[in-house]
Protein backbone atom coordinates (compact mmCIF):
# COMPACT_ATOMS: atom_id res chain seq x y z
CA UNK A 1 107.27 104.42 107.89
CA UNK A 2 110.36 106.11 108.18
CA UNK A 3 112.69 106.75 104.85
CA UNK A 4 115.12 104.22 105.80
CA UNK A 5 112.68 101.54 106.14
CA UNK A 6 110.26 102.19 103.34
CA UNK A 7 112.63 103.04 100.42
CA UNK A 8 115.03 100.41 99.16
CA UNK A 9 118.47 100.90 100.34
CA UNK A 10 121.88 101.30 98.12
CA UNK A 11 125.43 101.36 99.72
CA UNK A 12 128.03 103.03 97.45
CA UNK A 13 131.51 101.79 98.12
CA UNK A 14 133.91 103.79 96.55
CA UNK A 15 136.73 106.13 97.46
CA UNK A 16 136.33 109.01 94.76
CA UNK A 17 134.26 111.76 96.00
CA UNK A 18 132.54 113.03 93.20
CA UNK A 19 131.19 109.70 92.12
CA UNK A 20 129.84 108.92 95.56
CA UNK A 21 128.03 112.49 95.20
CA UNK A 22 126.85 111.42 91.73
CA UNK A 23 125.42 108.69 92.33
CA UNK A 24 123.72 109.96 95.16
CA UNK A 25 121.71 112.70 92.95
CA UNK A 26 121.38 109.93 90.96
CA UNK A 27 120.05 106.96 93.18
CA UNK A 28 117.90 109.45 95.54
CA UNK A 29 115.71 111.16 92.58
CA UNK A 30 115.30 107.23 91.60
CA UNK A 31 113.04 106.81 95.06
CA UNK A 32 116.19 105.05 96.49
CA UNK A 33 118.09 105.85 100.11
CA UNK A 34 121.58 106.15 99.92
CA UNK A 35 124.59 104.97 102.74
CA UNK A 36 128.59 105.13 101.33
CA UNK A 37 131.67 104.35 102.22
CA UNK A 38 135.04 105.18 100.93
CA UNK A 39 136.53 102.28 101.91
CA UNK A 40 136.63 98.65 101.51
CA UNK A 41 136.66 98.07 105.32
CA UNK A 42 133.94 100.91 106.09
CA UNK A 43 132.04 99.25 103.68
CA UNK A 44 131.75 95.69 104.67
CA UNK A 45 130.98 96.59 108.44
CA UNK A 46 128.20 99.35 106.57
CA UNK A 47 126.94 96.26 104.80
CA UNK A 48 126.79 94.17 107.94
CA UNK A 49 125.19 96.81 110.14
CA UNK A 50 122.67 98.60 108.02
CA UNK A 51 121.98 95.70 105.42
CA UNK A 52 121.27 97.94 102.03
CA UNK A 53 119.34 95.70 99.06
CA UNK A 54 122.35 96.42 96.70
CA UNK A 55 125.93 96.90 97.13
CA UNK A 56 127.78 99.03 94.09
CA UNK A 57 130.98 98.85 94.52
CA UNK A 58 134.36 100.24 92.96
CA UNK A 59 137.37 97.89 92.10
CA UNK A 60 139.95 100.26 93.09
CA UNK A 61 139.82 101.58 96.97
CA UNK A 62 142.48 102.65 98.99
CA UNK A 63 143.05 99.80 101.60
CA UNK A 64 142.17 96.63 99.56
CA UNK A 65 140.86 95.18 96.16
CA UNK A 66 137.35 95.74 95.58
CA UNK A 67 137.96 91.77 94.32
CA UNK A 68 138.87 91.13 98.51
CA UNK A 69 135.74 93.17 99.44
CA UNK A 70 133.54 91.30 96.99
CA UNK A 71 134.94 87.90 98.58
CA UNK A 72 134.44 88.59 101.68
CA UNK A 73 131.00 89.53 101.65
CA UNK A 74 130.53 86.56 99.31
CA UNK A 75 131.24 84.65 103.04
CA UNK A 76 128.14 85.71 104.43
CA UNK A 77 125.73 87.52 102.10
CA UNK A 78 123.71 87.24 98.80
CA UNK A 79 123.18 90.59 98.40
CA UNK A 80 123.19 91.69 94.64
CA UNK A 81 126.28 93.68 93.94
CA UNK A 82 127.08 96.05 91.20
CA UNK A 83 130.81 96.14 90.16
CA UNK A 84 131.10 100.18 88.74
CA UNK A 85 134.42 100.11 87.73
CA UNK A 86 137.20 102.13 85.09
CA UNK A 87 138.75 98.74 84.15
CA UNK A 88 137.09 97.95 80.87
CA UNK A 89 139.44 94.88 79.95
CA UNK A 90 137.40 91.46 79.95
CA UNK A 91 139.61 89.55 82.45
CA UNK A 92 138.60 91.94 85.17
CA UNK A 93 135.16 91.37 84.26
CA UNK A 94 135.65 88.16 84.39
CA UNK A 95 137.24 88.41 87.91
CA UNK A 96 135.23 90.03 89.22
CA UNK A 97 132.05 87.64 88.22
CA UNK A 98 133.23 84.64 89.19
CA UNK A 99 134.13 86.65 92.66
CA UNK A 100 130.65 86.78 93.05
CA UNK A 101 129.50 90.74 91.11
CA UNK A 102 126.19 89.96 89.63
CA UNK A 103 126.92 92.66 87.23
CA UNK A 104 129.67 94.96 86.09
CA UNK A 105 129.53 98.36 84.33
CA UNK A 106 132.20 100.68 83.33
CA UNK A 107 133.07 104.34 84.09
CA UNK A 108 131.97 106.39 82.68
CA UNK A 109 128.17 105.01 83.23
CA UNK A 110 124.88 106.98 82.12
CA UNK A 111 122.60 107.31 85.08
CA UNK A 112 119.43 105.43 82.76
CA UNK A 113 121.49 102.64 82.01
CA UNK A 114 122.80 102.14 86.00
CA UNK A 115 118.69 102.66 87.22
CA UNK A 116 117.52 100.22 84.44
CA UNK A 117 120.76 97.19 85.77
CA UNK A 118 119.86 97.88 89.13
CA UNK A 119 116.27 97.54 88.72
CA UNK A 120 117.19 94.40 87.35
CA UNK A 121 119.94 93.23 90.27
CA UNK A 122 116.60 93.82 92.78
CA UNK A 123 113.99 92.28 90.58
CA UNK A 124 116.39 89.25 90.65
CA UNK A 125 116.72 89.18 94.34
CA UNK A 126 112.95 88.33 95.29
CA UNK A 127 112.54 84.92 93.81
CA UNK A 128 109.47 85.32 91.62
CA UNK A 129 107.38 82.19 93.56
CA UNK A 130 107.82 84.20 96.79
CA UNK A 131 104.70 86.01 97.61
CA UNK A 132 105.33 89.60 98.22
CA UNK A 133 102.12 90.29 100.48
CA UNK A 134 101.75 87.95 103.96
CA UNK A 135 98.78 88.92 106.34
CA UNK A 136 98.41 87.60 110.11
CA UNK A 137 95.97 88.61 112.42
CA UNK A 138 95.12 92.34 111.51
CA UNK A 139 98.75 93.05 110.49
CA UNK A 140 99.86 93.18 107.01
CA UNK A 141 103.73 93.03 105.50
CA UNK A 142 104.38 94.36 101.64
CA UNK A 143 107.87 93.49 101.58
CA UNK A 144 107.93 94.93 97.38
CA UNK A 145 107.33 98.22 99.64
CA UNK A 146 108.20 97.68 102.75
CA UNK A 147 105.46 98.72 104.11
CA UNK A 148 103.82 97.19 107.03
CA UNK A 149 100.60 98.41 108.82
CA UNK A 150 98.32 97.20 111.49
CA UNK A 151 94.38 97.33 111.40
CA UNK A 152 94.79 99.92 108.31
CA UNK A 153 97.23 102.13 110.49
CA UNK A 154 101.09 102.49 109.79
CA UNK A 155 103.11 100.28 112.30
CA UNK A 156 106.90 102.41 112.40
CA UNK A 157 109.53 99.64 112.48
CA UNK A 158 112.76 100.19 112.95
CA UNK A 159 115.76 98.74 110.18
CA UNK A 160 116.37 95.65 112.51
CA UNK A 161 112.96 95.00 113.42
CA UNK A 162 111.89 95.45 109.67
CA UNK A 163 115.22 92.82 108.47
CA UNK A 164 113.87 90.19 111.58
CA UNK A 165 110.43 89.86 110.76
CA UNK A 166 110.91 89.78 107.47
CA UNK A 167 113.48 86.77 107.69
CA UNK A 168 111.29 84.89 109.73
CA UNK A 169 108.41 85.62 107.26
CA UNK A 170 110.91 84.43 104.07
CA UNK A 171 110.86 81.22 106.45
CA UNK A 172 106.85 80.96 107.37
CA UNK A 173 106.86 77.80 109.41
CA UNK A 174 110.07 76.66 109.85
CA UNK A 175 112.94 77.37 113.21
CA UNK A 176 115.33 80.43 112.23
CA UNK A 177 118.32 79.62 114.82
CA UNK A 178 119.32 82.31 117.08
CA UNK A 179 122.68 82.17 115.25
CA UNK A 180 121.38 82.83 111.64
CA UNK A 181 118.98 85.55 112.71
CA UNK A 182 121.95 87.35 114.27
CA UNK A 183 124.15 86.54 111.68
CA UNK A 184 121.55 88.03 108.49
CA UNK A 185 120.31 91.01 110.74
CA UNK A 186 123.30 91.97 112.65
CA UNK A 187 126.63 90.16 110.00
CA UNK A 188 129.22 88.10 110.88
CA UNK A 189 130.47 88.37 114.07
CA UNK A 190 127.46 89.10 116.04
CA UNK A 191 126.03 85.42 115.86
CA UNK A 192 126.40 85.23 120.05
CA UNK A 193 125.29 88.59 120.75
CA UNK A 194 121.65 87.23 121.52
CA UNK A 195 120.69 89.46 123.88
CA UNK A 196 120.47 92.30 120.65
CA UNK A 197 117.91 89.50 119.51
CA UNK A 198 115.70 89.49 122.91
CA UNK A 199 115.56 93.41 122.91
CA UNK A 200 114.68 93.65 119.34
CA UNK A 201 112.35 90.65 118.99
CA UNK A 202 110.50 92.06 122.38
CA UNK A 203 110.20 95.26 120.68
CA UNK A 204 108.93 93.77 117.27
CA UNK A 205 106.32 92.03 119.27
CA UNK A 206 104.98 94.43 120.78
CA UNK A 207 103.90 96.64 117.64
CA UNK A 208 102.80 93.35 115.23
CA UNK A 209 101.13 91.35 118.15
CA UNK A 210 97.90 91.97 120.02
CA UNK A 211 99.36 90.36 123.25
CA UNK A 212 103.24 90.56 123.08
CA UNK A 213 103.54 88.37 126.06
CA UNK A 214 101.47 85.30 124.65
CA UNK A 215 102.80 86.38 120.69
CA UNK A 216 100.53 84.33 118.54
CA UNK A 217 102.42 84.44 115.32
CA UNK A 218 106.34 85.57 116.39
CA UNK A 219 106.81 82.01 118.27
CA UNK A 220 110.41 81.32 120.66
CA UNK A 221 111.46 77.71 119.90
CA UNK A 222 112.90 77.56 123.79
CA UNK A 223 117.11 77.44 123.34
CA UNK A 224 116.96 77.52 119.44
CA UNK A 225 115.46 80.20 118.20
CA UNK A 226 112.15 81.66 116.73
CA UNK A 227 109.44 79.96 114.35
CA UNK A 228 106.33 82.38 112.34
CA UNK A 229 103.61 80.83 112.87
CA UNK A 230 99.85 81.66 110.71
C-alpha cells in the first residue's frame, strides 16, 4: 500500500519551524508519516481532510490558542492529541486536559520519551475488545497495520477509501448514516456533500468486492446510508 495509507499518520501543529523539522526526523525514523501545519486554522481543516491517528499540538500559534484549536476539534473528533508545549505551570496543564489533550509534555522534550507517550496515546485509541483482523470473502483488513489485501495480493486503497471501510468495519452490522460517514471521513462541514460518498464508496467496491454492482458485504441502506454485512 502506499506510505500514507500503511504507516500511521501524525499532524504537527505548531508555528516554530525548527520544531516542526524536529519532530519530523524524529516521528519519520519512528515508522510514522508526517503532515504539519503552522497554524491553528491550517491545522484543523489538515485534521478534517487528511484524518492523521494523533494530533501534537503547540499551545502558542499565531492566530488562536492552541486551547481554541483543542476545543474545536473536541466538537467533532476523538482523535488522541498531544499538547507539546513551553508552559510548564500546572494550571495550563490543567487547561489544557480538561479541554480535551490526552496528554501534555513540555519543551524541551527528548525524542524517547515523546515515541514511548505517543505509543501510548495510539495504543489507547483501539479499544482493546476490538478485533484488529476482520476477513470477508477473500479480502482481509489489519487495521494495527493498515494493511488490506485481496486473495493474498495487496489491494492499494486510497486515504478515504481506507478511513470508509474501516468505519463501517468498527460498525460490522449496524447502518452508518450518510451524514456520519461524511462527517468522520471528510470533517465537519462536508456532512451533505454525498455525492464525495457515491464516488468513493463505488470506488471502494470495486477493489474489496468480487461483483461491485451486487456488493455482498459493502451494503446501501436505500436513503440512509451503508450497513457491512459478513
Amino acid at each position: 500500500m502506499s506510505p500514507s495509507a500503511s504507516q500511521p499518520a501524525i499532524l504537527v501543529i505548531d508555528d516554530e519551524a525548527q520544531i516542526r523539522r524536529l519532530l519530523r526526523v524524529t516521528l519519520e525514523a519512528a515508522g510514522y508519516t508526517v503532515r504539519d501545519a503552522e497554524t491553528g486554522a491550517l491545522g484543523l481543516n489538515d485534521a478534517a481532510v487528511s484524518r492523521p491517528e494523533a494530533v501534537i499540538l503547540d499551545l502558542s500559534l499565531p492566530d488562536q490558542s492552541g486551547l481554541d484549536v483543542l476545543r474545536r476539534l473536541r466538537e467533532w473528533s476523538n482523535l488522541p492529541v498531544l499538547v507539546l508545549s513551553v508552559r510548564g505551570d500546572e494550571a495550563v496543564k490543567i487547561a489544557a486536559l480538561d479541554a480535551g489533550a490526552d496528554d501534555y509534555l513540555t519543551k524541551p522534550f527528548g525524542g524517547g520519551e515523546l515515541l514511548a507517550r505517543l505509543r501510548v496515546l495510539l495504543r489507547r485509541a483501539q479499544p482493546s475488545d476490538s478485533p484488529t483482523v476482520h476477513r470477508f470473502g477473500t479480502v482481509e483488513v489489519d487495521l494495527s497495520r493498515r494493511a488490506v489485501t485481496k486473495s493474498g495480493a495487496a489491494v492499494h486503497l486510497t486515504v478515504k477509501e481506507y478511513a470508509l471501510l474501516r468505519l463501517l468495519l468498527q460498525h460490522r452490522g449496524k447502518v452508518v448514516t450518510h451524514r456520519q460517514l461524511l462527517r468522520e471521513v471528510w470533517g465537519p462541514g462536508h456532512e451533505d456533500d454525498t455525492h464525495y460518498l457515491r464516488v468513493h464508496m463505488a470506488n471502494l467496491r470495486k477493489k474489496v468486492e468480487d461483483a461491485a454492482d451486487q456488493p455482498a458485504f459493502l451494503r446501501t441502506e436505500s436513503g440512509i446510508g451503508y450497513r457491512f454485512t459478513a
